[in-house]
C-alpha atoms as a PDB file:
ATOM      1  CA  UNK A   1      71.635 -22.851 136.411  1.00  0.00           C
ATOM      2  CA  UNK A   2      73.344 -25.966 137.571  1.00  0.00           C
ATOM      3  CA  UNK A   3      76.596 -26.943 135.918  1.00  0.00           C
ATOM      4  CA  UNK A   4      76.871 -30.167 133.483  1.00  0.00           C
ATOM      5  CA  UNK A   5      79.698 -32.464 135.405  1.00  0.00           C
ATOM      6  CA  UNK A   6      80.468 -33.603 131.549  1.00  0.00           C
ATOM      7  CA  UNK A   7      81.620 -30.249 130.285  1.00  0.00           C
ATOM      8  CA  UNK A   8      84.784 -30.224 128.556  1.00  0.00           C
ATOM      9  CA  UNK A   9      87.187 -27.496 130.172  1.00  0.00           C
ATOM     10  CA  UNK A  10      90.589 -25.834 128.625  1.00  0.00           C
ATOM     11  CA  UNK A  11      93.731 -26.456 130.800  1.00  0.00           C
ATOM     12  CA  UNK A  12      93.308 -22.837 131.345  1.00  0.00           C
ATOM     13  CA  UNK A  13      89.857 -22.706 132.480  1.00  0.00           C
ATOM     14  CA  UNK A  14      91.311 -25.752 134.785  1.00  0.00           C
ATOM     15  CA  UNK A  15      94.049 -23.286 136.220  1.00  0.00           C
ATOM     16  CA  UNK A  16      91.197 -20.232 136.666  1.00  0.00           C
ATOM     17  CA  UNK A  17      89.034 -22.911 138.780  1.00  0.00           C
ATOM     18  CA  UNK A  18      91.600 -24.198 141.128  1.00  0.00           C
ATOM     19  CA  UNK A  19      93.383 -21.191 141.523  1.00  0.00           C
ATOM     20  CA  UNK A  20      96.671 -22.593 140.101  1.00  0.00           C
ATOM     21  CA  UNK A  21      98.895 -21.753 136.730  1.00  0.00           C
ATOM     22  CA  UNK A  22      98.324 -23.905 133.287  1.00  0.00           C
ATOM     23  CA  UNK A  23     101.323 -25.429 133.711  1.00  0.00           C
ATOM     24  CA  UNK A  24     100.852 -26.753 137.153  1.00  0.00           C
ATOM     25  CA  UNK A  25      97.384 -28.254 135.362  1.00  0.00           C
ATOM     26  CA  UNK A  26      99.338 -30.134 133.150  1.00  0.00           C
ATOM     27  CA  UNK A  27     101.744 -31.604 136.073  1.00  0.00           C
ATOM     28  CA  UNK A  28      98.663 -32.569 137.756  1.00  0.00           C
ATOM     29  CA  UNK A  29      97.747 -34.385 134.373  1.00  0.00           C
ATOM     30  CA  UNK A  30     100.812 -35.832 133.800  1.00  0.00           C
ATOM     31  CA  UNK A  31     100.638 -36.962 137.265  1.00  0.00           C
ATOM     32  CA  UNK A  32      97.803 -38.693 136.534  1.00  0.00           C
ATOM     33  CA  UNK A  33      95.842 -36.559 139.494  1.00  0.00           C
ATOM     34  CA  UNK A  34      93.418 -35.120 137.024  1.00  0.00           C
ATOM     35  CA  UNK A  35      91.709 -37.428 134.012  1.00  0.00           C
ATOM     36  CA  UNK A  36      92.001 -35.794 131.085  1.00  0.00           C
ATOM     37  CA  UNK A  37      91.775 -36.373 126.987  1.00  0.00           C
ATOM     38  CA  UNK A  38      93.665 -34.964 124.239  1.00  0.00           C
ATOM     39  CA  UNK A  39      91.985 -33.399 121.611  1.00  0.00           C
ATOM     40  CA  UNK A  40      94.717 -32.177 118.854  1.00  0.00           C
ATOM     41  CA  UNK A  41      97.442 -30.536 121.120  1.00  0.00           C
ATOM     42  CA  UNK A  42      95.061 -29.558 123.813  1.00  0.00           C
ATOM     43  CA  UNK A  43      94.201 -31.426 126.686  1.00  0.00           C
ATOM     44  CA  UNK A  44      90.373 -30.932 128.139  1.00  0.00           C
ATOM     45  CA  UNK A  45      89.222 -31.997 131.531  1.00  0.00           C
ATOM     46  CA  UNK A  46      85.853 -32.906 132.454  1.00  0.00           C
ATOM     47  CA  UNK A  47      84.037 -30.048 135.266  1.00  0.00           C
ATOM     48  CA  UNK A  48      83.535 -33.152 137.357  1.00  0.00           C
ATOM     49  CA  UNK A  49      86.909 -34.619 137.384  1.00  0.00           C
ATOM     50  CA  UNK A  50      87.870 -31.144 138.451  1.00  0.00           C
ATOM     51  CA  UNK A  51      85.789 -30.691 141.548  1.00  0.00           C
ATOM     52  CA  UNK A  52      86.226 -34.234 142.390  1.00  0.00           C
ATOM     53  CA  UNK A  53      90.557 -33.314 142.509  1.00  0.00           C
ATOM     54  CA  UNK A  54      91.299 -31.913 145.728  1.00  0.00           C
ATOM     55  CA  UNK A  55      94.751 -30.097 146.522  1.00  0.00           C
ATOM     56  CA  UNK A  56      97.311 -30.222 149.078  1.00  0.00           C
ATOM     57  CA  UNK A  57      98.520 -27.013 150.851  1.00  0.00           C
ATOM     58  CA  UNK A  58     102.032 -25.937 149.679  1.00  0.00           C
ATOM     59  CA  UNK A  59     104.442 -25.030 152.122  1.00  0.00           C
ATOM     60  CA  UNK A  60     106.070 -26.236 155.498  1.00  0.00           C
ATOM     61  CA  UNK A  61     103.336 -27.514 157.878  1.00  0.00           C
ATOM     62  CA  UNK A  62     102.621 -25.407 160.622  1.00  0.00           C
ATOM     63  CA  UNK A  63     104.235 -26.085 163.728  1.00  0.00           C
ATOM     64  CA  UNK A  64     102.673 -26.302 167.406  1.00  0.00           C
ATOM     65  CA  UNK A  65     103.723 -24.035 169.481  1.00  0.00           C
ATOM     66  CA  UNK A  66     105.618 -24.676 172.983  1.00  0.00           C
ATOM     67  CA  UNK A  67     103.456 -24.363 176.042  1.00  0.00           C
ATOM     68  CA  UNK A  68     100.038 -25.373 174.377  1.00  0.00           C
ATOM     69  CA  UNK A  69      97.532 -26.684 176.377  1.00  0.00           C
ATOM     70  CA  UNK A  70      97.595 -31.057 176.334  1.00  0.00           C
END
């Protein structure tokens, strides 16, 4: 079955998707990184705008190591 892009997701659903916690969700909303509407005190997303959002890495970058080939 293929997914409707249109579906209305919970902040929560959101979080289970991309792997990360509700609240970091709502950063990424506040951030205005991921479209979303209010409905009461709840925000939904739209499934699209979701797998449209990509993520950075968090962390240090990796560094090269000495004595690679050039």
């Amino acid at each position: 079955m293929k997914e409707d892009p249109n579906e209305l997701l919970s902040t929560a659903q959101v979080g289970e998707r991309l792997g990360v916690t509700r609240q970091r969700v709502l950063e990424l909303i506040e951030g205005k990184r991921l479209p979303a509407q209010k409905v009461g005190r709840a925000y939904v997303v739209r499934l699209g705008d979701v797998a449209a959002l990509t993520l950075n890495k968090v962390g240090r970058p990796a560094t090269k190591k000495a004595g690679g080939k050039k």
